[in-house]
C-alpha atoms as a PDB file:
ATOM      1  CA  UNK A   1       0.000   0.000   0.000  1.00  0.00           C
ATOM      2  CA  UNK A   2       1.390   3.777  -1.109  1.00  0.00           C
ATOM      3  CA  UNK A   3       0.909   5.939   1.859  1.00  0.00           C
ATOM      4  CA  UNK A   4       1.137   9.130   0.569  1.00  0.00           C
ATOM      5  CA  UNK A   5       0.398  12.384   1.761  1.00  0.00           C
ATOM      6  CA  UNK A   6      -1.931  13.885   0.330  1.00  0.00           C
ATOM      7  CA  UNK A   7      -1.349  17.753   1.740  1.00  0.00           C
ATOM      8  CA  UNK A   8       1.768  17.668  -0.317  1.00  0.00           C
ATOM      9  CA  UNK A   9       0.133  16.211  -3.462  1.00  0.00           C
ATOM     10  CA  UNK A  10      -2.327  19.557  -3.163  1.00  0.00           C
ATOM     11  CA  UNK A  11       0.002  22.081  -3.296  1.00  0.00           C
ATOM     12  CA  UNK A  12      -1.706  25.795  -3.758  1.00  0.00           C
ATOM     13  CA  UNK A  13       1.470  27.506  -4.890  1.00  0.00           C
ATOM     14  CA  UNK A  14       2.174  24.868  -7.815  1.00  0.00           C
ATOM     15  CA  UNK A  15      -1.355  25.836  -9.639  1.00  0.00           C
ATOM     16  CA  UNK A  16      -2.420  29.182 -10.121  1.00  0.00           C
ATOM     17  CA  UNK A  17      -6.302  28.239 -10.798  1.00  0.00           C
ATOM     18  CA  UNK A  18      -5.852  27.717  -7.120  1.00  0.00           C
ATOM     19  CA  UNK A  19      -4.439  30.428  -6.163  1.00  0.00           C
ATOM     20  CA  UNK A  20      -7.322  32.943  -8.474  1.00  0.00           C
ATOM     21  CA  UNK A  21     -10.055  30.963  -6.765  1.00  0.00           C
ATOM     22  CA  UNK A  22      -8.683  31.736  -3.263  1.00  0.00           C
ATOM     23  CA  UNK A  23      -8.629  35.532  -4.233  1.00  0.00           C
ATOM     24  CA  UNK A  24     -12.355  35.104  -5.828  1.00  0.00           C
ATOM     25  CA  UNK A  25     -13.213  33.386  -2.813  1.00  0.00           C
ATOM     26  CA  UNK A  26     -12.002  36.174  -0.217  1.00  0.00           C
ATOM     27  CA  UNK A  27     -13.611  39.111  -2.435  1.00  0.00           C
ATOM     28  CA  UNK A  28     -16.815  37.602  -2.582  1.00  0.00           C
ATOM     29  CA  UNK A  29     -16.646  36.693   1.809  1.00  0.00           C
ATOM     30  CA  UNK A  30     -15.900  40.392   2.126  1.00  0.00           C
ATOM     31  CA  UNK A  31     -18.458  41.759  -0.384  1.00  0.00           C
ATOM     32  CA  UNK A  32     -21.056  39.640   1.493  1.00  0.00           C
ATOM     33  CA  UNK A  33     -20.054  40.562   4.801  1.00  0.00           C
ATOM     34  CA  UNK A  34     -20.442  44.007   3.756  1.00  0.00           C
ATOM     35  CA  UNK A  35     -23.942  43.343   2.300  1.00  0.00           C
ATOM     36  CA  UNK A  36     -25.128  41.579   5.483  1.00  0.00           C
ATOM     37  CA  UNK A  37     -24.084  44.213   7.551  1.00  0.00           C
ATOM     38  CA  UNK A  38     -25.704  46.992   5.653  1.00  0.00           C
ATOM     39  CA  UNK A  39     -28.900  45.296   5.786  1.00  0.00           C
ATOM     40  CA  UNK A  40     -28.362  44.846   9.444  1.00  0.00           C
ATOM     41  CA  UNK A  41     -28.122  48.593   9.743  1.00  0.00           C
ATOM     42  CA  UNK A  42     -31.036  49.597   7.900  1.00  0.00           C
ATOM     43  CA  UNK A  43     -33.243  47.367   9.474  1.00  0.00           C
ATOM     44  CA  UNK A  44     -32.033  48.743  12.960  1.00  0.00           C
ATOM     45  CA  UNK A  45     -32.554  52.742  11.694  1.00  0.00           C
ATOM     46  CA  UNK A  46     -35.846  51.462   9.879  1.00  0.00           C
ATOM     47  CA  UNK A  47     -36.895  49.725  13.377  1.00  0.00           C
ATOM     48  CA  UNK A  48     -35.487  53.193  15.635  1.00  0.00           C
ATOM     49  CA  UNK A  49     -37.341  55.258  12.898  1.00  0.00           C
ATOM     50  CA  UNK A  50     -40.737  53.109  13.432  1.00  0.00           C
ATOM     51  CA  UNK A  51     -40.677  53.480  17.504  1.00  0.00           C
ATOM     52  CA  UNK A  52     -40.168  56.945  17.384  1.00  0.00           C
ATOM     53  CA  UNK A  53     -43.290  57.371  14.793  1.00  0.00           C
ATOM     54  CA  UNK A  54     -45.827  55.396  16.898  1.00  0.00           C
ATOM     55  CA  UNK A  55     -44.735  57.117  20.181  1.00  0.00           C
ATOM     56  CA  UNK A  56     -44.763  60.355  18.316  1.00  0.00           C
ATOM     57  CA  UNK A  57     -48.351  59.169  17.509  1.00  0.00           C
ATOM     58  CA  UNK A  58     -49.245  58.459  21.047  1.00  0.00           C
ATOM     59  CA  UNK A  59     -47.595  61.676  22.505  1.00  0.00           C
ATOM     60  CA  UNK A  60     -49.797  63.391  19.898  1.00  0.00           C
ATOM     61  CA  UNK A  61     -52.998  61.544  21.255  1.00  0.00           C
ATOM     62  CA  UNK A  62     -52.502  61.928  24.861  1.00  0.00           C
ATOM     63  CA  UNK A  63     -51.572  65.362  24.764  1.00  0.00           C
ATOM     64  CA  UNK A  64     -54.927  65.869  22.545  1.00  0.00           C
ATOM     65  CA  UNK A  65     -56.535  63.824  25.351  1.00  0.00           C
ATOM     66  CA  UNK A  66     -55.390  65.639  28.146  1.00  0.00           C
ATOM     67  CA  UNK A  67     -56.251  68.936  26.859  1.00  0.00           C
ATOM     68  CA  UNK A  68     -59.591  68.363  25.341  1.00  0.00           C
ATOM     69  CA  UNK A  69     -60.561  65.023  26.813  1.00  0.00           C
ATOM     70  CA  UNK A  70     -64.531  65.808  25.326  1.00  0.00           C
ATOM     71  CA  UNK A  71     -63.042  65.086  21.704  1.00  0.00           C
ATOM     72  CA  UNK A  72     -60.759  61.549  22.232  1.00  0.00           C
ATOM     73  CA  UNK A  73     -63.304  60.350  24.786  1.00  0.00           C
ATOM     74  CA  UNK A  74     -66.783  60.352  23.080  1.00  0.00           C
ATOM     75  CA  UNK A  75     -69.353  58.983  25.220  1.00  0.00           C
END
């Protein structure tokens, strides 16, 4: 039986194909890191930018309440 070893038989620096593909390969990890993040952020100022409507919203309807209480609270 050959026991050979096989890290020796797959050497990057002897084929440049390799060599492109590990470039491609770190350009695309880096580009889609990038993306990821980005969409992280704008769903975090999209989120931020949500809360503050509503409880603009709310301030808006309790300070309408508390000042004419007739108009919110029909009864």
């Amino acid at each position: 039986m050959d026991h050979m070893d096989h890290s020796s038989s797959i050497d990057s620096t002897a084929d440049p194909h390799i060599e492109e593909f590990k470039k491609q390969m770190k350009i695309f990890g880096i580009l889609l890191l990038l993306l990821i993040t980005q969409c992280s952020t704008t769903v975090a100022v999209l989120d931020v930018t949500g809360s503050a409507i509503v409880y603009t919203g709310k301030t808006v309807v309790n300070t309408v309440d508390m000042l004419t209480p007739d108009i919110v609270n029909r009864k």
